[in-house]
Protein backbone atom coordinates (compact mmCIF):
# COMPACT_ATOMS: atom_id res chain seq x y z
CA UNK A 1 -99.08 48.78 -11.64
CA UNK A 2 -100.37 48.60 -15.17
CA UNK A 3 -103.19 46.82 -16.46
CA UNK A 4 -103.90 44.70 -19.09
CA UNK A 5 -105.41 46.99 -21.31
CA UNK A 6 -102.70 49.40 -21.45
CA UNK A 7 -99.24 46.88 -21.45
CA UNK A 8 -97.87 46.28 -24.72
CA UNK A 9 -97.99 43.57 -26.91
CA UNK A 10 -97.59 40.00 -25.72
CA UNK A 11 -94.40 38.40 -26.07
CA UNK A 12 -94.65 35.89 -29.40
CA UNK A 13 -94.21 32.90 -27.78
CA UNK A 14 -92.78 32.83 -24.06
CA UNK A 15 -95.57 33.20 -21.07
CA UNK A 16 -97.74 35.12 -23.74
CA UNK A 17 -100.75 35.22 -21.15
CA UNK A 18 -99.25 37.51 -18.36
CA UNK A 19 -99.40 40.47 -20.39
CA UNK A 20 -103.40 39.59 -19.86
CA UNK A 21 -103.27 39.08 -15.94
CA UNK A 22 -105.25 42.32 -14.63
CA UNK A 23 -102.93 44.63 -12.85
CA UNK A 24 -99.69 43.11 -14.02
CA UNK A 25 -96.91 45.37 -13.36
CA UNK A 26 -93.50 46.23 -15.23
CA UNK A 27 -91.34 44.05 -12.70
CA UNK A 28 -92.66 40.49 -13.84
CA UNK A 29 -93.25 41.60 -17.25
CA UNK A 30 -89.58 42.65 -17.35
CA UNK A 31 -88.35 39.64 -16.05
CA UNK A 32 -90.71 37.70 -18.54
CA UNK A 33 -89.02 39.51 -21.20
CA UNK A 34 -85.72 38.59 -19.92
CA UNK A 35 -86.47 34.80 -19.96
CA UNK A 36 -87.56 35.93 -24.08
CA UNK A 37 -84.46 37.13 -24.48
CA UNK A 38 -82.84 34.05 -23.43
CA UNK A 39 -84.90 32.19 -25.41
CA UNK A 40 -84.36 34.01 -28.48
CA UNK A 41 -80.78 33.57 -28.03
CA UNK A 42 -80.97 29.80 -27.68
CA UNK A 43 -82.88 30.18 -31.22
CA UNK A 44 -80.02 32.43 -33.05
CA UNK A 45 -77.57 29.80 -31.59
CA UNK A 46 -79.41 26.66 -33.16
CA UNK A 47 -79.66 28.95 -36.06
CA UNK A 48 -75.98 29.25 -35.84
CA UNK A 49 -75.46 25.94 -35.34
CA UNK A 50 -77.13 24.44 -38.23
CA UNK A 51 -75.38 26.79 -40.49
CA UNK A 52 -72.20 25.09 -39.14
CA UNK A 53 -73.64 21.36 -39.85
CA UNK A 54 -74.67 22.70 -43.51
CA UNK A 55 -70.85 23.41 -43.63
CA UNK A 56 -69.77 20.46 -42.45
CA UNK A 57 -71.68 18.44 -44.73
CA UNK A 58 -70.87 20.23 -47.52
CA UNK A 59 -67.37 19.74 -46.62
CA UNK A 60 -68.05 16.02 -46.64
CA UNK A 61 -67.82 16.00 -50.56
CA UNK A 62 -64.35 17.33 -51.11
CA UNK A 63 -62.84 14.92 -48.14
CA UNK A 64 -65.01 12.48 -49.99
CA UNK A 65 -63.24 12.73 -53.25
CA UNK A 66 -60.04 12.48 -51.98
CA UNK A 67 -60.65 9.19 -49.89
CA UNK A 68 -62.43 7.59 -53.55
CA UNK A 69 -59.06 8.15 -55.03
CA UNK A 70 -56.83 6.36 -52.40
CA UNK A 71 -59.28 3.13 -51.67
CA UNK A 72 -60.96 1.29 -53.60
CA UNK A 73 -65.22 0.91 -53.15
CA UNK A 74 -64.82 -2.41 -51.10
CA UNK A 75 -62.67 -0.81 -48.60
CA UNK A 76 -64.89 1.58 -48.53
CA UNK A 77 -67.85 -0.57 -47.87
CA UNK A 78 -66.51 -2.56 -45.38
CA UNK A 79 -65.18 0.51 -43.01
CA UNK A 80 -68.61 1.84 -43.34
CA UNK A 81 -69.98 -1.69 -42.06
CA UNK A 82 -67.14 -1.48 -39.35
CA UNK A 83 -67.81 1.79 -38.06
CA UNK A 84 -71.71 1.50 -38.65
CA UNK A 85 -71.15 -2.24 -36.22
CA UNK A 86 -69.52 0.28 -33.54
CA UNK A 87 -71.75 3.35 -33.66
CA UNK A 88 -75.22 1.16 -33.54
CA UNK A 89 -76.05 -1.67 -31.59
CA UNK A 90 -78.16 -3.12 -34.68
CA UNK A 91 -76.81 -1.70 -37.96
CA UNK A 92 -78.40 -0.16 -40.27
CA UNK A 93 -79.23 -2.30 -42.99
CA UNK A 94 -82.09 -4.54 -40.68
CA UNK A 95 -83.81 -1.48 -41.69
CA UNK A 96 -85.94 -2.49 -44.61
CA UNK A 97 -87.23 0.61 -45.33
CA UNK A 98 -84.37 1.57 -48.08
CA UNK A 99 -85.22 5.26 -47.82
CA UNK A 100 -85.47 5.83 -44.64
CA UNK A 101 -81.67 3.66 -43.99
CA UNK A 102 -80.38 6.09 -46.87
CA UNK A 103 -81.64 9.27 -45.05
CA UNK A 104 -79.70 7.87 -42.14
CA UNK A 105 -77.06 7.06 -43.14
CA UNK A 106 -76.40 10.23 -44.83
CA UNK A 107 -76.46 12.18 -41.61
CA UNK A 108 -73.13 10.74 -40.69
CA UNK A 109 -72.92 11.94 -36.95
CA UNK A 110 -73.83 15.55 -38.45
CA UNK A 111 -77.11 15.58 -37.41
CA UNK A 112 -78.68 18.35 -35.07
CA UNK A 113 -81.79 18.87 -33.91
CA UNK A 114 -83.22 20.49 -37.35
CA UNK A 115 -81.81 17.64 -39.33
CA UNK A 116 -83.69 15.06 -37.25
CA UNK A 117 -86.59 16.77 -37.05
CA UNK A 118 -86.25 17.54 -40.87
CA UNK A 119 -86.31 13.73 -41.13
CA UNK A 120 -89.09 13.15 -39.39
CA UNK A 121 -91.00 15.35 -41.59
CA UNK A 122 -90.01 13.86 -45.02
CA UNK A 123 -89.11 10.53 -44.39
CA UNK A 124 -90.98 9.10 -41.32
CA UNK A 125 -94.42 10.01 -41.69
CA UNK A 126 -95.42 10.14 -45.01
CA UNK A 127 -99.49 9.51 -45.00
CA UNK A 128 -101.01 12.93 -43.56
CA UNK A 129 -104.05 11.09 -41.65
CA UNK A 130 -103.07 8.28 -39.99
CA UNK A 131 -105.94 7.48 -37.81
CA UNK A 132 -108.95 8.21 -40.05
CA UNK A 133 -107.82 7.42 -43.77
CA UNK A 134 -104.97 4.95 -43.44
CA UNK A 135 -104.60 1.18 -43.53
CA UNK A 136 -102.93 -1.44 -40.98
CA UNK A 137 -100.16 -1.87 -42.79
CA UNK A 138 -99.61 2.07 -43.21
CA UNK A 139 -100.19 2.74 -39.79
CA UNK A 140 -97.72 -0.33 -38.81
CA UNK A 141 -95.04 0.91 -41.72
CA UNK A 142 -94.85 4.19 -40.43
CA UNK A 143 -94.79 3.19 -36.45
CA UNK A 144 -92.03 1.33 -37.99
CA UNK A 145 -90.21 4.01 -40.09
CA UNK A 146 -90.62 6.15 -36.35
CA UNK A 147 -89.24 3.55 -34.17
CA UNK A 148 -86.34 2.99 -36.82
CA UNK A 149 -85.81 6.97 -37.14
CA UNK A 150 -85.95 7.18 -32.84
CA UNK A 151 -83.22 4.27 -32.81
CA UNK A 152 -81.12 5.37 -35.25
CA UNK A 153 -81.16 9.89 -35.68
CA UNK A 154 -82.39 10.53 -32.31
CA UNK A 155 -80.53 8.64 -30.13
CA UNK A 156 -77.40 8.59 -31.44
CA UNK A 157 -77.78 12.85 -31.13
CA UNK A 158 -79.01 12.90 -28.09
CA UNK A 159 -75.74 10.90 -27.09
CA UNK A 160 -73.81 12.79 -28.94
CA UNK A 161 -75.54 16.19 -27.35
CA UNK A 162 -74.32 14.67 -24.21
CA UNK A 163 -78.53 14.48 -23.09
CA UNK A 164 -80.07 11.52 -22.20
């Protein structure tokens, strides 16, 4: 058995605290490291992943430009409203905040977990103390921006994801 004193350093982020359990030995800190590894795969593969999105949405432009020159703005407009009926039980635009419906919208069922969270960060909460330095109507602006960003980016991924 080894003990804590002489086992190497703690794994960065996965069960950090049995390297410190006296007389841990190489067995369970192997297998913790295995779980690690497993874990740092997940990571590369959401790394991965949004590397594909960022492709996919840059993609969007040049499919983009072709569709402009075949249909006119209108048409446009009103198979966005279409779809948008379909894909949300509310649509979009009973969201008053226009920012936040813009941010949405431009997700476009491309959306992973980094581009929600993303959203979150620069779109949903915008005052960095809510409880001690902002208002009412802050406080019930951005509970409203959250509940419209949970409604709208989260769970349409999560469906998507195939996780409920």
């Amino acid at each position: 058995m080894t003990t804590a004193t002489t086992t190497t350093k703690p794994a960065a982020r996965f069960l950090p605290w049995v390297d410190m359990l006296a007389e841990v030995g190489s067995p369970i800190i192997k297998q913790r490291d295995q779980a690690a590894a497993l874990l740092a795969e997940a990571d590369a593969l959401e790394r991965q992943a949004d590397e594909l999105r960022r492709a996919a949405v840059a993609a969007r432009a040049p499919l983009l430009e072709r569709v402009m020159k075949n249909w006119s703005l209108a048409e446009l407009e009103q198979a966005a409203n279409r779809a948008e009926s379909i894909t949300h039980p509310v649509p979009l635009h009973c969201i008053e905040d226009a920012e936040l419906r813009n941010a949405i919208r431009a997700l476009e069922g491309t959306q992973g977990p980094l581009d929600v969270l993303r959203l979150f960060n620069q779109k949903v909460i915008r005052q960095h103390n809510l409880l001690s330095t902002a208002t009412e109507d802050e406080r019930r602006a951005t509970l409203a921006r959250a509940l419209n960003w949970w409604n709208f980016a989260v769970v349409p991924m999560l469906e998507r994801m195939g996780t409920e």
